[in-house]
C-alpha atoms as a PDB file:
ATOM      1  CA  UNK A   1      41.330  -0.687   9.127  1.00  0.00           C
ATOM      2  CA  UNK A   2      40.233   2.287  11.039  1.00  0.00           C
ATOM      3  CA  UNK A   3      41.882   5.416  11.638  1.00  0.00           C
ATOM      4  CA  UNK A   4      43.779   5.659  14.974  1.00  0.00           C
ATOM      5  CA  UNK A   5      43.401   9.311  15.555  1.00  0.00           C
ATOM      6  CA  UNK A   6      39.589   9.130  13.727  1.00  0.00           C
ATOM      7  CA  UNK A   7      36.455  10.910  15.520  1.00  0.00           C
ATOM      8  CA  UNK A   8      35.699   8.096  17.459  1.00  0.00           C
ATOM      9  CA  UNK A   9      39.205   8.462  19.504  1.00  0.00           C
ATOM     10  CA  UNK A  10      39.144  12.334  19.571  1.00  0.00           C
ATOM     11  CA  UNK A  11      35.116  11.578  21.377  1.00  0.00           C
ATOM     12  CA  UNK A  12      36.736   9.838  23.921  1.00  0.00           C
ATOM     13  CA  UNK A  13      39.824  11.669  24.937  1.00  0.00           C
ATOM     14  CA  UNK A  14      37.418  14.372  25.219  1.00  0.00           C
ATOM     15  CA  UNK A  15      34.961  12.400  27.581  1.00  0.00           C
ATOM     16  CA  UNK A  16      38.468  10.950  29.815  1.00  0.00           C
ATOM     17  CA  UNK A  17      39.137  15.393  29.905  1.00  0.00           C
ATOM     18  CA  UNK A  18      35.627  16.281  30.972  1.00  0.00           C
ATOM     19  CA  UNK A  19      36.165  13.184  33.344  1.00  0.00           C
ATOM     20  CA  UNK A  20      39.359  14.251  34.903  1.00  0.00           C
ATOM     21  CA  UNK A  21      38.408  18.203  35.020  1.00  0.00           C
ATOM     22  CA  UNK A  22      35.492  16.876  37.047  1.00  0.00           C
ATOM     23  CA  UNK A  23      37.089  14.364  39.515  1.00  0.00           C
ATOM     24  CA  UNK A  24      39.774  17.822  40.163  1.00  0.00           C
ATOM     25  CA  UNK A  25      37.171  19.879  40.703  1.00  0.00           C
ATOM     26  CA  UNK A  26      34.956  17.763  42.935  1.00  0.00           C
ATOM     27  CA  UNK A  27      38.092  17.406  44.985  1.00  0.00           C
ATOM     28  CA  UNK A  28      39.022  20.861  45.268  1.00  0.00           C
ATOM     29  CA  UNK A  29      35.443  21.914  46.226  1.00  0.00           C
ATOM     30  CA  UNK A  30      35.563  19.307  49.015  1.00  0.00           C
ATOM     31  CA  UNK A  31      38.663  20.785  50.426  1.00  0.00           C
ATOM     32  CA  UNK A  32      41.115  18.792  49.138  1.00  0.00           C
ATOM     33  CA  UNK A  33      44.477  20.398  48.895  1.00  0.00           C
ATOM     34  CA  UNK A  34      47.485  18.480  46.426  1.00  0.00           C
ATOM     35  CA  UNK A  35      50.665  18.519  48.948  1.00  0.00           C
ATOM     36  CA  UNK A  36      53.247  20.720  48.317  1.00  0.00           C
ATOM     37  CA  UNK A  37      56.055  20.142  46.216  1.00  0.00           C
ATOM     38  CA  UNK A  38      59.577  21.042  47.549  1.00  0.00           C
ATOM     39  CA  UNK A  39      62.636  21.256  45.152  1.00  0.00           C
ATOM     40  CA  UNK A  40      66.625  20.684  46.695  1.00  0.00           C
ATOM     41  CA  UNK A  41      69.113  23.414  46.922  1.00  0.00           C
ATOM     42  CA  UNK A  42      72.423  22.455  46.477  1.00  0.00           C
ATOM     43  CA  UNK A  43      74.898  23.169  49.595  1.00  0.00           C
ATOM     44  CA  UNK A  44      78.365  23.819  49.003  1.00  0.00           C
ATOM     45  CA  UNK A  45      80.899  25.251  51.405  1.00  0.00           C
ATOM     46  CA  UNK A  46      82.757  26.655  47.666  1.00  0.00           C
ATOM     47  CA  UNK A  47      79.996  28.084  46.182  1.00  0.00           C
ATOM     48  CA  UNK A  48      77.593  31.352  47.028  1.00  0.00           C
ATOM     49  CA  UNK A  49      74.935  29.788  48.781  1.00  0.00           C
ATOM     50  CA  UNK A  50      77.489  28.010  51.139  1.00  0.00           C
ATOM     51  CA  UNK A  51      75.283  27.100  54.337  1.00  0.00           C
ATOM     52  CA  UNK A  52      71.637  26.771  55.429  1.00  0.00           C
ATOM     53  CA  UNK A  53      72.223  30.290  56.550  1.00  0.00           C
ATOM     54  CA  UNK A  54      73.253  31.856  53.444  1.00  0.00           C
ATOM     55  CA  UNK A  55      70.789  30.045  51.875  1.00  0.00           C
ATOM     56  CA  UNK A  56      67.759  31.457  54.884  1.00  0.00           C
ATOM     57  CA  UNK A  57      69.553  35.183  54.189  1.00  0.00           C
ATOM     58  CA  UNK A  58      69.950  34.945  50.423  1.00  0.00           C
ATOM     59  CA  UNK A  59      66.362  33.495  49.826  1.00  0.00           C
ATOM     60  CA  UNK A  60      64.234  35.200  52.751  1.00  0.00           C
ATOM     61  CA  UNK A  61      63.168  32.332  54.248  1.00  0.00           C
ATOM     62  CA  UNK A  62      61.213  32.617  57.513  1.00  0.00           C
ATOM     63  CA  UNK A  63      63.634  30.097  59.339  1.00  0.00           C
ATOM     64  CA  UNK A  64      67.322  28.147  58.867  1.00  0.00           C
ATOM     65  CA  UNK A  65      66.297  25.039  56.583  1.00  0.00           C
ATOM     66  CA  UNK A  66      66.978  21.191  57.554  1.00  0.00           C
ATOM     67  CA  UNK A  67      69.834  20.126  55.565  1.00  0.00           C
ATOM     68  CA  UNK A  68      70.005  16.264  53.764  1.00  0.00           C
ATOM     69  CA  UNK A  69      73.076  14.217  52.402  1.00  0.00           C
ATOM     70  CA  UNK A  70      71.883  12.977  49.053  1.00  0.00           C
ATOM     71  CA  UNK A  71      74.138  11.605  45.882  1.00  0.00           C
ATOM     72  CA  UNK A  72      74.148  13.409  42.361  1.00  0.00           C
ATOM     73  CA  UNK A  73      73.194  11.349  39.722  1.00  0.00           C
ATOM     74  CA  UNK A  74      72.754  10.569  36.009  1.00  0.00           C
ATOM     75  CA  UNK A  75      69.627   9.646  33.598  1.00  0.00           C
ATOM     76  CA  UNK A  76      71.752   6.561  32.770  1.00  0.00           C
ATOM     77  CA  UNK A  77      70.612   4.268  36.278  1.00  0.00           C
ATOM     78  CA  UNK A  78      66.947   4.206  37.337  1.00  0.00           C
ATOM     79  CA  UNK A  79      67.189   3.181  41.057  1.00  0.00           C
ATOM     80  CA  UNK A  80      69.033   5.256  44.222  1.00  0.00           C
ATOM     81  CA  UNK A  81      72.253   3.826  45.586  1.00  0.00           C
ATOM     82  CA  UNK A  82      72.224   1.277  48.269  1.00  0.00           C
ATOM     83  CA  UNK A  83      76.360   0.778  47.942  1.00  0.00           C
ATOM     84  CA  UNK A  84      75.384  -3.251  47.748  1.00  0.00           C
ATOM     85  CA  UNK A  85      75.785  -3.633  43.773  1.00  0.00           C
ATOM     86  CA  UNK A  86      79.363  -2.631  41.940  1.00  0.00           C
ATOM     87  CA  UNK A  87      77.176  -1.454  38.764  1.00  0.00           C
ATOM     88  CA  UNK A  88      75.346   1.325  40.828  1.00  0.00           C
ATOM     89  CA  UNK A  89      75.399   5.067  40.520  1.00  0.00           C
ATOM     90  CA  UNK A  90      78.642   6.548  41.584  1.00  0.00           C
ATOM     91  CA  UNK A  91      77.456   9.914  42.335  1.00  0.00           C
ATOM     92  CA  UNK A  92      79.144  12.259  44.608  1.00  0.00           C
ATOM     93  CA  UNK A  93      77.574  13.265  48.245  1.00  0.00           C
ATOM     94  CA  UNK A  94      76.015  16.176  48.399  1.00  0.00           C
ATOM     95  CA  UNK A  95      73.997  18.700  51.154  1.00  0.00           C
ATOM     96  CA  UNK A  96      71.081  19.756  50.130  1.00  0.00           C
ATOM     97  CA  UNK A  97      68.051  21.844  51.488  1.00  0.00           C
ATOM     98  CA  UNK A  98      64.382  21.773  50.448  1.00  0.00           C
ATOM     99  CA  UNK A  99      62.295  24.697  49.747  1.00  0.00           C
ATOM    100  CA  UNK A 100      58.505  25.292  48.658  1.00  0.00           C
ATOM    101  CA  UNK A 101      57.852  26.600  45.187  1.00  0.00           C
ATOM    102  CA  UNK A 102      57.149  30.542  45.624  1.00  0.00           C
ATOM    103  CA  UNK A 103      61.315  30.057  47.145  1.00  0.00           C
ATOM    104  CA  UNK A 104      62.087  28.094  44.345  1.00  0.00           C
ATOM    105  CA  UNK A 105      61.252  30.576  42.043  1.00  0.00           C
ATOM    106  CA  UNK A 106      62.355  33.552  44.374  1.00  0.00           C
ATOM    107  CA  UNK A 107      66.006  31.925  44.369  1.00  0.00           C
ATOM    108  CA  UNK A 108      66.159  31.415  40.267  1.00  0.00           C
ATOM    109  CA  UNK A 109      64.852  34.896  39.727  1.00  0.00           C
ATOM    110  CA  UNK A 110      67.667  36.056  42.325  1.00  0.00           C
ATOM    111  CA  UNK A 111      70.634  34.174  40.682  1.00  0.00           C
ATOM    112  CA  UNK A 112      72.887  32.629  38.343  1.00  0.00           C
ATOM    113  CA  UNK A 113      72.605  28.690  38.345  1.00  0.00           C
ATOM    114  CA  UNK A 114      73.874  25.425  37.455  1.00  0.00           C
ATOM    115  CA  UNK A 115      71.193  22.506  37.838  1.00  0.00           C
ATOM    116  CA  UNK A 116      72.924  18.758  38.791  1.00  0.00           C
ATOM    117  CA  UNK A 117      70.665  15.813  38.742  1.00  0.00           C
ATOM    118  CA  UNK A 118      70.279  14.822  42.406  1.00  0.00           C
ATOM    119  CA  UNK A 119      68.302  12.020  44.132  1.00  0.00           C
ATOM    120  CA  UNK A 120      65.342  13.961  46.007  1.00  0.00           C
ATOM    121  CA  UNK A 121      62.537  11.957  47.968  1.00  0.00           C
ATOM    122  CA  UNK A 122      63.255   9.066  46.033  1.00  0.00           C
ATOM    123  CA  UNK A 123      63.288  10.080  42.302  1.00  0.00           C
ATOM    124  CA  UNK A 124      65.688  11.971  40.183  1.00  0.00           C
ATOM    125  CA  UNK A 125      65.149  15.780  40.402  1.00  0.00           C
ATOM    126  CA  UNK A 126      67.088  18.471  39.232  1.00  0.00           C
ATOM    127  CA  UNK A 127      68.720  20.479  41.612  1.00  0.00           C
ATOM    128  CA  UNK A 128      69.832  24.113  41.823  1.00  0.00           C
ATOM    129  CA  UNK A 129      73.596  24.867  42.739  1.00  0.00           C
ATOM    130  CA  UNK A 130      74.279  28.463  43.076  1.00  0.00           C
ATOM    131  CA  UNK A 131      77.074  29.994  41.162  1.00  0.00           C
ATOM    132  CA  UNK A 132      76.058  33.899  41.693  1.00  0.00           C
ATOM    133  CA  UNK A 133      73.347  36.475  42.977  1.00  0.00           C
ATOM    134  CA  UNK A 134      72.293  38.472  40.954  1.00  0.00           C
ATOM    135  CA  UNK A 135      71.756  42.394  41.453  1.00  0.00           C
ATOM    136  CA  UNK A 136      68.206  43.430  40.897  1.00  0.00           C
ATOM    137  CA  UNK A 137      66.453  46.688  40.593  1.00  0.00           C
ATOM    138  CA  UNK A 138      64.011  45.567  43.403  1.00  0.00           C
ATOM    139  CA  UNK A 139      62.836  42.496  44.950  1.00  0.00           C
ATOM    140  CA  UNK A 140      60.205  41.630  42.220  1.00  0.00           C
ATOM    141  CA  UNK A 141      63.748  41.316  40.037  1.00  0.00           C
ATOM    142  CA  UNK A 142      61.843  43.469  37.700  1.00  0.00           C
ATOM    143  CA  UNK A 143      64.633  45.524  35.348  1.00  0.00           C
ATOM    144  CA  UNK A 144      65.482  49.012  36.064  1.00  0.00           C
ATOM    145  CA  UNK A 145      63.218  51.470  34.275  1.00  0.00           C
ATOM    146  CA  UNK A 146      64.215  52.773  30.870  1.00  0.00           C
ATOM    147  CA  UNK A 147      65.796  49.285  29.702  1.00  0.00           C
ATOM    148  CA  UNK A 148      63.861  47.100  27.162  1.00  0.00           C
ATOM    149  CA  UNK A 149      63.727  44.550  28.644  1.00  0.00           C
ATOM    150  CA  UNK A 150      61.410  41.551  27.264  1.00  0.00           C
ATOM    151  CA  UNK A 151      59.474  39.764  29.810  1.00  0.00           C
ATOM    152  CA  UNK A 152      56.363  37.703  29.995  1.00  0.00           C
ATOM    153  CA  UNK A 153      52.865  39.456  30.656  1.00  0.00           C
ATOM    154  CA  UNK A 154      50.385  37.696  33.381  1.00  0.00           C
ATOM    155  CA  UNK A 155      48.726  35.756  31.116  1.00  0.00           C
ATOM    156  CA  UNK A 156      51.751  34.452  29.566  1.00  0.00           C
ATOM    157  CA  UNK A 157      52.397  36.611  26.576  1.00  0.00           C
ATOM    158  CA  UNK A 158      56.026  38.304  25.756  1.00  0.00           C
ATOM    159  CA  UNK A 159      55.522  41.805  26.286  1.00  0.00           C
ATOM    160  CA  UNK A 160      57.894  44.932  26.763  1.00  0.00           C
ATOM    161  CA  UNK A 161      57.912  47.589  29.652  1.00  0.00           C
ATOM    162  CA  UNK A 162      55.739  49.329  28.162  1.00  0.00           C
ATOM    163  CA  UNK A 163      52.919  46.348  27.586  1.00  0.00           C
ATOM    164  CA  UNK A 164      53.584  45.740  23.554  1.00  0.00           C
END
């Protein structure tokens, strides 16, 4: 019997990488652009970010985002509510907002979170729900000078201030 993971099978995932890497690349050169990904802000009149216009002031967004009434959700049921089946997801109704990914990360880096599974364009996403801000020594939310503070280099590596 042959071996699953032998040469022969490491040969062709190889081949299906070059293949891929290829296909992306051929894209990309011919201007192809992957659509941008947006990720849901929780609403909630109780919590910090408590409107789309907390939300606009807190994350520096150019302009008041479109709210959406979604349900939260669990990993237990695999399709969105339609309220025709008893068995169905009894989430709660929330408000949510959608922003790009550089906001995304902006708002995480900026505050103190709780994520709730959500339904989001049609599949189960995780959703961010403000507890807090967060006070920061500038708007790069790097640490104040002087503290050793760990944090991870451009290319990925844990580093220190002062680049150990």
């Amino acid at each position: 019997m042959p071996d699953r993971m032998g040469p022969e099978r490491e040969d062709i995932k190889d081949q299906i990488h070059v293949k891929r890497w290829r296909q992306s690349h051929e894209a990309i050169s011919s201007g192809y652009k992957a659509p941008e990904k947006f990720f849901p802000i929780i609403i909630h009149p109780q919590n910090f970010i408590s409107s789309p216009e907390k939300l606009q002031e807190f994350a520096e967004l150019p302009s008041t985002p479109e709210t959406f009434t979604t349900t939260t959700t669990s990993f237990n049921f695999t399709r969105e509510p339609t309220g025709e089946n008893e068995d169905e997801d009894e989430g709660q109704e929330v408000e949510i907002c959608a922003v790009n990914r550089e906001q995304y990360v902006r708002i995480c880096r900026m505050s103190e979170y709780e994520k709730q599974l959500v339904w989001f364009q049609g599949e189960k996403r995780n959703a961010i729900l403000v507890t807090r801000g967060r006070v920061t020594a500038n708007k790069t939310n790097r640490p104040l000078q002087g503290r050793s503070h760990s944090l991870t280099g451009k290319f990925g590596f844990r580093t220190n201030e002062r680049g150990r």
